[in-house]
PDB file of N, CA and C in Angstrom:
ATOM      1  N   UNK A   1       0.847  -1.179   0.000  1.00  0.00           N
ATOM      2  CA  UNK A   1       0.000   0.000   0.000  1.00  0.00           C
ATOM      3  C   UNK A   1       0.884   1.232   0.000  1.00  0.00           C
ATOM      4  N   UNK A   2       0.531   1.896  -0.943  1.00  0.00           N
ATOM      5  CA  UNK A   2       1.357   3.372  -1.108  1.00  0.00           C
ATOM      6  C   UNK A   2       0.169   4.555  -0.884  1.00  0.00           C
ATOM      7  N   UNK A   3       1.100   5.026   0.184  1.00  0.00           N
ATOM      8  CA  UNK A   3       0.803   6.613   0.577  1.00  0.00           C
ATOM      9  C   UNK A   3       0.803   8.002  -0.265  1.00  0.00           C
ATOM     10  N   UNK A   4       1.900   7.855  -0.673  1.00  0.00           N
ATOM     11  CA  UNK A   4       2.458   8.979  -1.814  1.00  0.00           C
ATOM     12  C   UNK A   4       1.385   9.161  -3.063  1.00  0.00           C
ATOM     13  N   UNK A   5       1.019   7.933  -3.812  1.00  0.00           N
ATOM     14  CA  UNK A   5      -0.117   8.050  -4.834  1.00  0.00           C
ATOM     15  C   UNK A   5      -0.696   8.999  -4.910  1.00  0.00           C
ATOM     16  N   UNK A   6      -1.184   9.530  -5.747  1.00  0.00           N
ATOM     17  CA  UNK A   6      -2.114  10.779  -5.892  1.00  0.00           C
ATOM     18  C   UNK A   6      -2.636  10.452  -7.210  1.00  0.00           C
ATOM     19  N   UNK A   7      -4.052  10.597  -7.187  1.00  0.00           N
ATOM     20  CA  UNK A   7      -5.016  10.329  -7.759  1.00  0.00           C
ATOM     21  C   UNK A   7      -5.344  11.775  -8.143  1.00  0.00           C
ATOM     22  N   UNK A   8      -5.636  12.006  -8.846  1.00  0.00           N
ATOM     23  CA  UNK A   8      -6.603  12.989  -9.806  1.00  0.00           C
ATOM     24  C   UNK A   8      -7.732  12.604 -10.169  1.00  0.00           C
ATOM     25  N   UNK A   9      -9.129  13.513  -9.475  1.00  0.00           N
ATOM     26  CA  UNK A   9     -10.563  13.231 -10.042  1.00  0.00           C
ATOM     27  C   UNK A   9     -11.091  14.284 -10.869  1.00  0.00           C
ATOM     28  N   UNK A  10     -10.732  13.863 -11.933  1.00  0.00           N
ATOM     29  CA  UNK A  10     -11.077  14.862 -12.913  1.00  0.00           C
ATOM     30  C   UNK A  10     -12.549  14.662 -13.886  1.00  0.00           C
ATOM     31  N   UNK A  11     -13.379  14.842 -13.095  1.00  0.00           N
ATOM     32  CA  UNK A  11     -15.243  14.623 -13.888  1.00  0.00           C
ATOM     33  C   UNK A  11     -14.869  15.259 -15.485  1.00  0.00           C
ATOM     34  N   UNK A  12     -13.765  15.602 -15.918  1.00  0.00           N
ATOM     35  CA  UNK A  12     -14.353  16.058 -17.385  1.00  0.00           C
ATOM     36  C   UNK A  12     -14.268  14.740 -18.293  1.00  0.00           C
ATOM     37  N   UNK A  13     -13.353  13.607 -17.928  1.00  0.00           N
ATOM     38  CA  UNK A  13     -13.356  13.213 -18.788  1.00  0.00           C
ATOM     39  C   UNK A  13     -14.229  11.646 -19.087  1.00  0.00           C
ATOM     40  N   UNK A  14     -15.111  11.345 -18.100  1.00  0.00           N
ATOM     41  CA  UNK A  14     -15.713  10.464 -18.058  1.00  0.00           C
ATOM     42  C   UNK A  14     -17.495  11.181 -18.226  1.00  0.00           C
ATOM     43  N   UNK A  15     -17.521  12.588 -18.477  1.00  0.00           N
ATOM     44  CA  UNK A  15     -18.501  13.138 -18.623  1.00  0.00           C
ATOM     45  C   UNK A  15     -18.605  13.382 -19.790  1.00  0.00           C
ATOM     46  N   UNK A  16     -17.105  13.416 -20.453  1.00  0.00           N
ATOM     47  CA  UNK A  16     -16.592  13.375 -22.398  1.00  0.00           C
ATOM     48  C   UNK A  16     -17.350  12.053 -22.672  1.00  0.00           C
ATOM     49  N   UNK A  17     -16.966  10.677 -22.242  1.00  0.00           N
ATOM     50  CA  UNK A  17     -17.384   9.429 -22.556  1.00  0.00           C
ATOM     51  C   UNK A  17     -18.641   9.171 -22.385  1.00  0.00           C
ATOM     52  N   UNK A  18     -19.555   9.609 -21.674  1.00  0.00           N
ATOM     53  CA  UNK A  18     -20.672   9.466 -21.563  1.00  0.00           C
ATOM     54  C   UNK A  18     -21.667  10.054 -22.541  1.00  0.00           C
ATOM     55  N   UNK A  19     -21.169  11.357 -22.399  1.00  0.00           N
ATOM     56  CA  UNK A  19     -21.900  12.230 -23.094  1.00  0.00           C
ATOM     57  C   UNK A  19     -22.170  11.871 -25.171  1.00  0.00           C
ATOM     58  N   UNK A  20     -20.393  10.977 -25.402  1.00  0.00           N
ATOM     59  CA  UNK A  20     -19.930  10.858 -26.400  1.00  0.00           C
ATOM     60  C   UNK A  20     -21.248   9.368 -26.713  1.00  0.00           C
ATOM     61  N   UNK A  21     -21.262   8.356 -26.043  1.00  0.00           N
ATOM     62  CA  UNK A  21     -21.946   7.542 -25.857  1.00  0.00           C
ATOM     63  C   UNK A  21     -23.171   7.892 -26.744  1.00  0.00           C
ATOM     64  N   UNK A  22     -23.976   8.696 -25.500  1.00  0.00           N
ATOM     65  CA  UNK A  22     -25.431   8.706 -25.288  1.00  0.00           C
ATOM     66  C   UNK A  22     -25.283   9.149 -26.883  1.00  0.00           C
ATOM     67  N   UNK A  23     -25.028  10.537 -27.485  1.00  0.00           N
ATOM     68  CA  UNK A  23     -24.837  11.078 -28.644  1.00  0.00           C
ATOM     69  C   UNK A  23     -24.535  10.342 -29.756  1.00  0.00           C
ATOM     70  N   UNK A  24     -23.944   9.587 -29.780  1.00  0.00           N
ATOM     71  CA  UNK A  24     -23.947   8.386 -30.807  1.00  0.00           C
ATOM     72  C   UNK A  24     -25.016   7.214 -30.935  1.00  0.00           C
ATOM     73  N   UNK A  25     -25.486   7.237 -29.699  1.00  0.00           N
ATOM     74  CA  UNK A  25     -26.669   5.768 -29.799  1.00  0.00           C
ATOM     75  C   UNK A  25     -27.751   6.342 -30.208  1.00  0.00           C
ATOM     76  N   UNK A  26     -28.011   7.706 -29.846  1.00  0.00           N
ATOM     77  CA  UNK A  26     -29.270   8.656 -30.105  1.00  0.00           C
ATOM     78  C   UNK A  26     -28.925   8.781 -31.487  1.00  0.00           C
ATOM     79  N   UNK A  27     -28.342   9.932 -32.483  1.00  0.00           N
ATOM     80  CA  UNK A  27     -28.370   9.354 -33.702  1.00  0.00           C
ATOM     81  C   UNK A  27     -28.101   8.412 -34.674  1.00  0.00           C
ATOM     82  N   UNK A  28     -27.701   7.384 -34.030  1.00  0.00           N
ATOM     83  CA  UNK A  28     -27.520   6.016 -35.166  1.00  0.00           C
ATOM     84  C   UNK A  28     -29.051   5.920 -34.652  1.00  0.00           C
ATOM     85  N   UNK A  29     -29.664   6.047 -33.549  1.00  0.00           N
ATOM     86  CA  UNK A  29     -31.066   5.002 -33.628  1.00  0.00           C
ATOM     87  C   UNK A  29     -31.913   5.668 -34.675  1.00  0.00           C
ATOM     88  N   UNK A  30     -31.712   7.330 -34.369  1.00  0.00           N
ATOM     89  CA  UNK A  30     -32.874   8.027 -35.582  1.00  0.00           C
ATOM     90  C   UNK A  30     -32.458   8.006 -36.782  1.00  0.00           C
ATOM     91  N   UNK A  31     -31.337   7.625 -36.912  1.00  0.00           N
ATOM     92  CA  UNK A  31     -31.443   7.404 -38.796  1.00  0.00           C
ATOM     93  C   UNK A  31     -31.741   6.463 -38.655  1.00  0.00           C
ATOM     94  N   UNK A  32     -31.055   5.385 -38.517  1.00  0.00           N
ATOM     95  CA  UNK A  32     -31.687   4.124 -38.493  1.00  0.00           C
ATOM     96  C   UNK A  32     -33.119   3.869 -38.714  1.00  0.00           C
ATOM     97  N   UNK A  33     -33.687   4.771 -37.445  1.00  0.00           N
ATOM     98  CA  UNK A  33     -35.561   4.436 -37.904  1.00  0.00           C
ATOM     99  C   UNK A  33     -35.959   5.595 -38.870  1.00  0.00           C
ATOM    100  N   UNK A  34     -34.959   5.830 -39.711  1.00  0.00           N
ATOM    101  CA  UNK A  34     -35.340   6.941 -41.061  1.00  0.00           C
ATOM    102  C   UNK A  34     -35.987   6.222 -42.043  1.00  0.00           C
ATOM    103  N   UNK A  35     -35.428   4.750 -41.527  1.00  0.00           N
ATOM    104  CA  UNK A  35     -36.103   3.965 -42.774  1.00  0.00           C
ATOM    105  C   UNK A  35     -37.300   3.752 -42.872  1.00  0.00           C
ATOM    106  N   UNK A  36     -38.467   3.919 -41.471  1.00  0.00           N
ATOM    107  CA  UNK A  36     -39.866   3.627 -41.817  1.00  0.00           C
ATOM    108  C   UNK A  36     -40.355   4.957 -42.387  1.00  0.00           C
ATOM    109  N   UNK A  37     -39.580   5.815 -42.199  1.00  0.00           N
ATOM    110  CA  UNK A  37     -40.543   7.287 -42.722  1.00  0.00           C
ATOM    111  C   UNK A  37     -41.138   7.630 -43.610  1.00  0.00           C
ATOM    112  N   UNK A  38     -41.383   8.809 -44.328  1.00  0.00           N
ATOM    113  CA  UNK A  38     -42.675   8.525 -45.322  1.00  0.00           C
ATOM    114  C   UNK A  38     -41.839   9.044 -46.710  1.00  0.00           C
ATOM    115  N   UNK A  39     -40.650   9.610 -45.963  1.00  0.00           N
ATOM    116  CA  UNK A  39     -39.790  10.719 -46.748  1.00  0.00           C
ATOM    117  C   UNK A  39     -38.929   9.719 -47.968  1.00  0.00           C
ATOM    118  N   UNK A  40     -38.644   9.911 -49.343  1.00  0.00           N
ATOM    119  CA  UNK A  40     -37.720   9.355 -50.005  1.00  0.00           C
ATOM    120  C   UNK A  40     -38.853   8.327 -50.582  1.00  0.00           C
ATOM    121  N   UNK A  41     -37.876   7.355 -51.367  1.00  0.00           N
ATOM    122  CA  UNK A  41     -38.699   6.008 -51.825  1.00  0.00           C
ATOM    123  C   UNK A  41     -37.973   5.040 -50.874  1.00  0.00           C
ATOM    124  N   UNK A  42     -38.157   4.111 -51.036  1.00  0.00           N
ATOM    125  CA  UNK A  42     -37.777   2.350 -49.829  1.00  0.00           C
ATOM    126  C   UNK A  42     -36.823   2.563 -50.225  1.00  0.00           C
ATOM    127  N   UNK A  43     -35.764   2.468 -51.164  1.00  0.00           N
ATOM    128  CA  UNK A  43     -34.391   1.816 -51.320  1.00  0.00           C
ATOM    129  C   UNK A  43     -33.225   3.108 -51.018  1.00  0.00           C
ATOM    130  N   UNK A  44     -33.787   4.491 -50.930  1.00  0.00           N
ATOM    131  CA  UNK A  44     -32.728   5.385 -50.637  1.00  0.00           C
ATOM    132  C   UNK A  44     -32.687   5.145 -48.689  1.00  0.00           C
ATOM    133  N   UNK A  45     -34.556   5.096 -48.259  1.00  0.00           N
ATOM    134  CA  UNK A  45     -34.394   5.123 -46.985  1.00  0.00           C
ATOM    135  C   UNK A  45     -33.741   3.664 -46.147  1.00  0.00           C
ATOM    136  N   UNK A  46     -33.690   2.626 -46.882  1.00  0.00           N
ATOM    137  CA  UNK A  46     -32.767   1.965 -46.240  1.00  0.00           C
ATOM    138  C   UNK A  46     -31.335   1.882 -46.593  1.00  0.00           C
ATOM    139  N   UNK A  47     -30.960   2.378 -47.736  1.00  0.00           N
ATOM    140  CA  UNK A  47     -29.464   3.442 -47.453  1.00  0.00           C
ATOM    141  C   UNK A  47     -29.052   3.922 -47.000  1.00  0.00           C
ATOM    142  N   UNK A  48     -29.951   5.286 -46.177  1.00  0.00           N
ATOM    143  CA  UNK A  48     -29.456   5.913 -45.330  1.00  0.00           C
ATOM    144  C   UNK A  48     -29.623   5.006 -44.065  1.00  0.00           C
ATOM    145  N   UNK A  49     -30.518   4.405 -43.473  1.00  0.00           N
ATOM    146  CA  UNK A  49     -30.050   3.511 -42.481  1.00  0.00           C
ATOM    147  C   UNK A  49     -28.937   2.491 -42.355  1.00  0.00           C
ATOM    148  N   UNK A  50     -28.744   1.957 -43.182  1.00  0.00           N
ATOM    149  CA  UNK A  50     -27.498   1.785 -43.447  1.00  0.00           C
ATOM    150  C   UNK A  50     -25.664   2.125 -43.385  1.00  0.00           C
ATOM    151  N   UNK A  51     -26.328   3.107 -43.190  1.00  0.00           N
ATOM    152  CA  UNK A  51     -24.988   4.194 -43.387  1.00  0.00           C
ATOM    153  C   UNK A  51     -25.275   4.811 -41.750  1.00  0.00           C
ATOM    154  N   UNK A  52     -26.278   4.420 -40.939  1.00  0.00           N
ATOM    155  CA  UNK A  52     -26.625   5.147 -39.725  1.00  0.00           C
ATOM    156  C   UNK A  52     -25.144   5.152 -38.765  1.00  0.00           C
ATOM    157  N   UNK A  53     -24.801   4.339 -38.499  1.00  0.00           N
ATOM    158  CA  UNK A  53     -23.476   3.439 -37.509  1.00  0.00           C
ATOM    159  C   UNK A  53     -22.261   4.445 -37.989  1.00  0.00           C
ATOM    160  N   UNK A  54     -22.056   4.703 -39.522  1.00  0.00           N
ATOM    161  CA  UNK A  54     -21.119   5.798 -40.053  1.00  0.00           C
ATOM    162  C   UNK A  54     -21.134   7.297 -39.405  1.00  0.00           C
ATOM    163  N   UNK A  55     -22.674   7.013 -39.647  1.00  0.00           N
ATOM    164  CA  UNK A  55     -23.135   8.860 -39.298  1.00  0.00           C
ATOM    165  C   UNK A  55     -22.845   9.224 -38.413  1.00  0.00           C
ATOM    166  N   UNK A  56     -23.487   8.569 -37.251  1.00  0.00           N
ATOM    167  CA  UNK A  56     -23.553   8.774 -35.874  1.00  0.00           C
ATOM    168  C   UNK A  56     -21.708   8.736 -35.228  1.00  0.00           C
ATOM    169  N   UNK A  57     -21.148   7.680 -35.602  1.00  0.00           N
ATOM    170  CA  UNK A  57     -20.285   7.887 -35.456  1.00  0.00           C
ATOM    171  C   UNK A  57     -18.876   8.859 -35.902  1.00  0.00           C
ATOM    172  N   UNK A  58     -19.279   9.600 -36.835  1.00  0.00           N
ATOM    173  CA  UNK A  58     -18.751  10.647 -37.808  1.00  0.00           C
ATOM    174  C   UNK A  58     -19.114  11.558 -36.345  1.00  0.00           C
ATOM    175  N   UNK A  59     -20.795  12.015 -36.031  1.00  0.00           N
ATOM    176  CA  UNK A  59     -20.918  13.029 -35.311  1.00  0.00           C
ATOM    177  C   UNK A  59     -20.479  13.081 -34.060  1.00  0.00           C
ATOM    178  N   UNK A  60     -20.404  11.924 -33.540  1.00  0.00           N
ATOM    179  CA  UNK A  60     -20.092  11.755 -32.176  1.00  0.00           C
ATOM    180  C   UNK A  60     -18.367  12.059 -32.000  1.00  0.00           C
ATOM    181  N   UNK A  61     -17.464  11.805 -33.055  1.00  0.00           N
ATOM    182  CA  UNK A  61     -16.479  12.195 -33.143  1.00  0.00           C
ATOM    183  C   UNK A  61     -15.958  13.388 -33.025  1.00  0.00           C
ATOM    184  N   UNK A  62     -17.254  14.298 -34.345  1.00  0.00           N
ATOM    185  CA  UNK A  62     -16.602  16.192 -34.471  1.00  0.00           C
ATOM    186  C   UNK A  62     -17.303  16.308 -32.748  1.00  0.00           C
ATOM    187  N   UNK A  63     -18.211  16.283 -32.219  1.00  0.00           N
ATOM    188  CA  UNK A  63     -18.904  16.978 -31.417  1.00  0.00           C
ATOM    189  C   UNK A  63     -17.637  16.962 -30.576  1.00  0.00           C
ATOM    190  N   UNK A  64     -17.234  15.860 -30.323  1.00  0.00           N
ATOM    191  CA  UNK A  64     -16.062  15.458 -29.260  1.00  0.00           C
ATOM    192  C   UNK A  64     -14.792  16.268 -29.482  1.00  0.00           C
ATOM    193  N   UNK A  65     -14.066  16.512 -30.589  1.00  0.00           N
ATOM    194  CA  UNK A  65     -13.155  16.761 -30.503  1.00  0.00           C
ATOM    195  C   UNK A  65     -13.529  18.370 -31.063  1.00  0.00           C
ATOM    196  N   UNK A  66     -15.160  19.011 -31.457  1.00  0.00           N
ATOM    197  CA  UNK A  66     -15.249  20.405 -31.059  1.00  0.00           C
ATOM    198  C   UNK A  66     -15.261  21.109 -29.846  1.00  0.00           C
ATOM    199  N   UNK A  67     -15.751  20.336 -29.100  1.00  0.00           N
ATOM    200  CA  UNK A  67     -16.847  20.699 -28.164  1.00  0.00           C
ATOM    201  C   UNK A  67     -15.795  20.919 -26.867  1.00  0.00           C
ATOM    202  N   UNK A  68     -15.014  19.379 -26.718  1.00  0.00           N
ATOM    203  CA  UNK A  68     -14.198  19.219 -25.702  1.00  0.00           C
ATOM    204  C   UNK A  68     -12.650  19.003 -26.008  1.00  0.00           C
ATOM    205  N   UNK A  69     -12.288  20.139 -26.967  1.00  0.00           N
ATOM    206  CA  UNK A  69     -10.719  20.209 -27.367  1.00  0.00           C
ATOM    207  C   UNK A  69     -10.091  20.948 -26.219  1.00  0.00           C
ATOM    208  N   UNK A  70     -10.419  21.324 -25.257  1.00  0.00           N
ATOM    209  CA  UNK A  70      -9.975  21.920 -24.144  1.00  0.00           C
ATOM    210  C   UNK A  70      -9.696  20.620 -23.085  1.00  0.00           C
ATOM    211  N   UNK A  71     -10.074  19.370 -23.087  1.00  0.00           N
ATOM    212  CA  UNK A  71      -9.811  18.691 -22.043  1.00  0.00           C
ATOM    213  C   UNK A  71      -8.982  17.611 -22.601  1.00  0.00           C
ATOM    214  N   UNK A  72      -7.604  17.985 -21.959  1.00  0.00           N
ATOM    215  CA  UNK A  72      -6.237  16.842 -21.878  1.00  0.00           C
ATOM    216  C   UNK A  72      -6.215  15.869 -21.981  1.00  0.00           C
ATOM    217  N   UNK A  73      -6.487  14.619 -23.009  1.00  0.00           N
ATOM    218  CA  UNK A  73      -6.935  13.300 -23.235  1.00  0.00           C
ATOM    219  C   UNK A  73      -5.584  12.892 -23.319  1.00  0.00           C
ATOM    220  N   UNK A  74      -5.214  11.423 -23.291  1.00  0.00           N
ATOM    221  CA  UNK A  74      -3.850  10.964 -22.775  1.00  0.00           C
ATOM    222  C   UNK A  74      -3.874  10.272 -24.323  1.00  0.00           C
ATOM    223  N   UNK A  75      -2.745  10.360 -25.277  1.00  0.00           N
ATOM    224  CA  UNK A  75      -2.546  10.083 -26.995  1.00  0.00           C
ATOM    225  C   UNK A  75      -2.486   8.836 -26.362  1.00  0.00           C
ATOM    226  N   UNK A  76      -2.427   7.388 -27.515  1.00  0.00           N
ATOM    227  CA  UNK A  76      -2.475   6.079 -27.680  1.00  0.00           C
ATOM    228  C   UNK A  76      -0.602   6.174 -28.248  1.00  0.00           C
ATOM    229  N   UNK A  77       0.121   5.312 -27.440  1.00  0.00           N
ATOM    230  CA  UNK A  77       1.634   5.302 -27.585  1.00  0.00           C
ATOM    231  C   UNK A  77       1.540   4.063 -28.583  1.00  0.00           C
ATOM    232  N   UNK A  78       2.495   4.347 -29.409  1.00  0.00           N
ATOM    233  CA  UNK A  78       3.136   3.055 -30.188  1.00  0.00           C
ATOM    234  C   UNK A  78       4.263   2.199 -30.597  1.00  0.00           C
ATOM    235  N   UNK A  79       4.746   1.621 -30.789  1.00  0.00           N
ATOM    236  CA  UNK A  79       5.953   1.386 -30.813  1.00  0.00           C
ATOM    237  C   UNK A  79       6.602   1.058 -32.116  1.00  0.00           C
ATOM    238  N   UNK A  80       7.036   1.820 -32.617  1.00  0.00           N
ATOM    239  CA  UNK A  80       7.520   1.920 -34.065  1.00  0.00           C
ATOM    240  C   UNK A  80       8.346   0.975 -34.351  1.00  0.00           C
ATOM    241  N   UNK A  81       9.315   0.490 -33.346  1.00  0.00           N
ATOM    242  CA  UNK A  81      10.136  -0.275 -33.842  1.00  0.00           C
ATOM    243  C   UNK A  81       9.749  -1.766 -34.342  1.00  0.00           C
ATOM    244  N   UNK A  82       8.653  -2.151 -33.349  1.00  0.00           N
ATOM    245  CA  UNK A  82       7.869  -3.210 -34.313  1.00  0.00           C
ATOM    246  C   UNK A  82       7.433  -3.151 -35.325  1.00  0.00           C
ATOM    247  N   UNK A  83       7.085  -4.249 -35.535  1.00  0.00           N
ATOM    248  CA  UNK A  83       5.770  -4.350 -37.285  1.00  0.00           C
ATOM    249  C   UNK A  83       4.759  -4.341 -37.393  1.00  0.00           C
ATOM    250  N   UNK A  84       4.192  -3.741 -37.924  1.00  0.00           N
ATOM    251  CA  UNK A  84       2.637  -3.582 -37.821  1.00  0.00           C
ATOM    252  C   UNK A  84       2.071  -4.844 -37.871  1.00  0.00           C
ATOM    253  N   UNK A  85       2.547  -5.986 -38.144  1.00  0.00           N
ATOM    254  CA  UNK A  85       2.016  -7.180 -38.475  1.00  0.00           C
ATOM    255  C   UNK A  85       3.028  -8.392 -37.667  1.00  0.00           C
ATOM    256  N   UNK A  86       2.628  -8.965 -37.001  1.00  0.00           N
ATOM    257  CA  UNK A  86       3.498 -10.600 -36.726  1.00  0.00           C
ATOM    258  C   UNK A  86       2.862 -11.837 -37.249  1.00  0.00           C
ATOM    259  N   UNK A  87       3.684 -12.586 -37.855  1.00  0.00           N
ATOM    260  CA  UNK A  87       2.787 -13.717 -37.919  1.00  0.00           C
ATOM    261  C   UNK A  87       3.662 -14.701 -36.987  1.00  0.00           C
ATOM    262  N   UNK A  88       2.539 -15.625 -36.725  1.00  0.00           N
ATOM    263  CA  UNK A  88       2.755 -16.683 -35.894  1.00  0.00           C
ATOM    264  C   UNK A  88       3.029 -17.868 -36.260  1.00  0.00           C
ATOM    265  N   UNK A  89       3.924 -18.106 -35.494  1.00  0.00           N
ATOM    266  CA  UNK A  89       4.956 -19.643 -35.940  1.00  0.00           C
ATOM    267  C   UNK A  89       4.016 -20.831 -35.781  1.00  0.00           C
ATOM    268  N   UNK A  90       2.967 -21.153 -36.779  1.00  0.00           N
ATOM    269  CA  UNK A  90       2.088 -22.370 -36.264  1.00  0.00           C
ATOM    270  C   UNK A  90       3.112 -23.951 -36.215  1.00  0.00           C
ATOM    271  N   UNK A  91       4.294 -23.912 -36.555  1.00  0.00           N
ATOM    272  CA  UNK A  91       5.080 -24.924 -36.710  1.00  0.00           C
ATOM    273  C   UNK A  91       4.952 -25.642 -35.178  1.00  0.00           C
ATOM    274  N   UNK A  92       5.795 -24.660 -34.470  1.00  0.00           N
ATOM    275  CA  UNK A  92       6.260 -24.661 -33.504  1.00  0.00           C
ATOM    276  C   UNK A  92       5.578 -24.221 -32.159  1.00  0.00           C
ATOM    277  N   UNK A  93       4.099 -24.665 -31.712  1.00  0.00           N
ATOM    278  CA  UNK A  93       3.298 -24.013 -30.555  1.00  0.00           C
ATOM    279  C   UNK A  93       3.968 -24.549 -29.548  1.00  0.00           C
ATOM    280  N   UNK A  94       3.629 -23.538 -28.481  1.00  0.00           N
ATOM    281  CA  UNK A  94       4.113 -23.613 -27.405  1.00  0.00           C
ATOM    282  C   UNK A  94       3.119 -25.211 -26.422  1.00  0.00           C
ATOM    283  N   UNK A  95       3.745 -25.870 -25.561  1.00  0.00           N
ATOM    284  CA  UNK A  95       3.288 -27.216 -25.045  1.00  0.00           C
ATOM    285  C   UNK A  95       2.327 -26.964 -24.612  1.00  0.00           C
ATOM    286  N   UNK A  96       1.428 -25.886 -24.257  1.00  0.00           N
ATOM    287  CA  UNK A  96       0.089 -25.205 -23.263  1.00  0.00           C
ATOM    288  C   UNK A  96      -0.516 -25.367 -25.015  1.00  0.00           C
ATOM    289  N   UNK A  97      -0.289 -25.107 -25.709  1.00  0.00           N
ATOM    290  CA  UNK A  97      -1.465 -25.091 -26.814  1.00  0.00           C
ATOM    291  C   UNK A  97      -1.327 -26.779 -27.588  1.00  0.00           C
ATOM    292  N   UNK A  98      -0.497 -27.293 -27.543  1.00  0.00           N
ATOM    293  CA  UNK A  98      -0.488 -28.407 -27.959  1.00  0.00           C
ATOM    294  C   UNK A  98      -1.287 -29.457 -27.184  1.00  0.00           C
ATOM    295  N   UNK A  99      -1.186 -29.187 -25.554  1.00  0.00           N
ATOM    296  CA  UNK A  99      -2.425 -29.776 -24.784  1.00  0.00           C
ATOM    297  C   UNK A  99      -3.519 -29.650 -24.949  1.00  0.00           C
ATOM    298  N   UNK A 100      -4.124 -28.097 -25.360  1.00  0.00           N
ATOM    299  CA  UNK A 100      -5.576 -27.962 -25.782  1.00  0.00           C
ATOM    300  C   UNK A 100      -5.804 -28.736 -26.713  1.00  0.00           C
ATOM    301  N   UNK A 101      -5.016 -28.320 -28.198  1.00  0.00           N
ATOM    302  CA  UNK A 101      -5.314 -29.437 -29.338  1.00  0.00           C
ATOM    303  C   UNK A 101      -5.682 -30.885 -28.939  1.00  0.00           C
TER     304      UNK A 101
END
């Protein structure tokens, strides 16, 4: 158990995630139900439902990074020196997977 720790409670940024949430499920659902509407013919309005999951998620993105470009989000680190890709030695599994088999 450490004393020294210090925690930071910072409500902005789990109020970012929430908010980001709700805002995305709310418009993917209303395009989505764009498709029963009266508007368009059948095959454009289930296009645009279709495309709902894009939308919503397009908006939920700008809103986020308009709205709340003021609050300090921690970047995703990477490590360059690897490869974007490994493949795996199926020759040679390790004795824990050769037991499952």
């Amino acid at each position: 158990y450490e004393e020294d720790v210090v925690y930071s409670c910072d409500p902005n940024k789990p109020l970012l995630s929430l908010l980001l949430i709700l805002v995305t499920v709310y418009v993917g659902v209303q395009i989505f139900n764009f498709k029963y509407s009266p508007y368009l013919n059948a095959d454009k309005r289930v296009l645009v439902a279709d495309y709902s999951l894009v939308v919503a998620v397009a908006a939920g993105t700008l809103l986020g990074s308009v709205i709340f470009k003021d609050i300090d989000l921690k970047m995703f680190s990477v490590d360059e020196t690897r490869g974007i890709f490994e493949f795996v030695d199926f020759q040679s599994p390790p004795g824990v997977g050769m037991a499952v088999v």
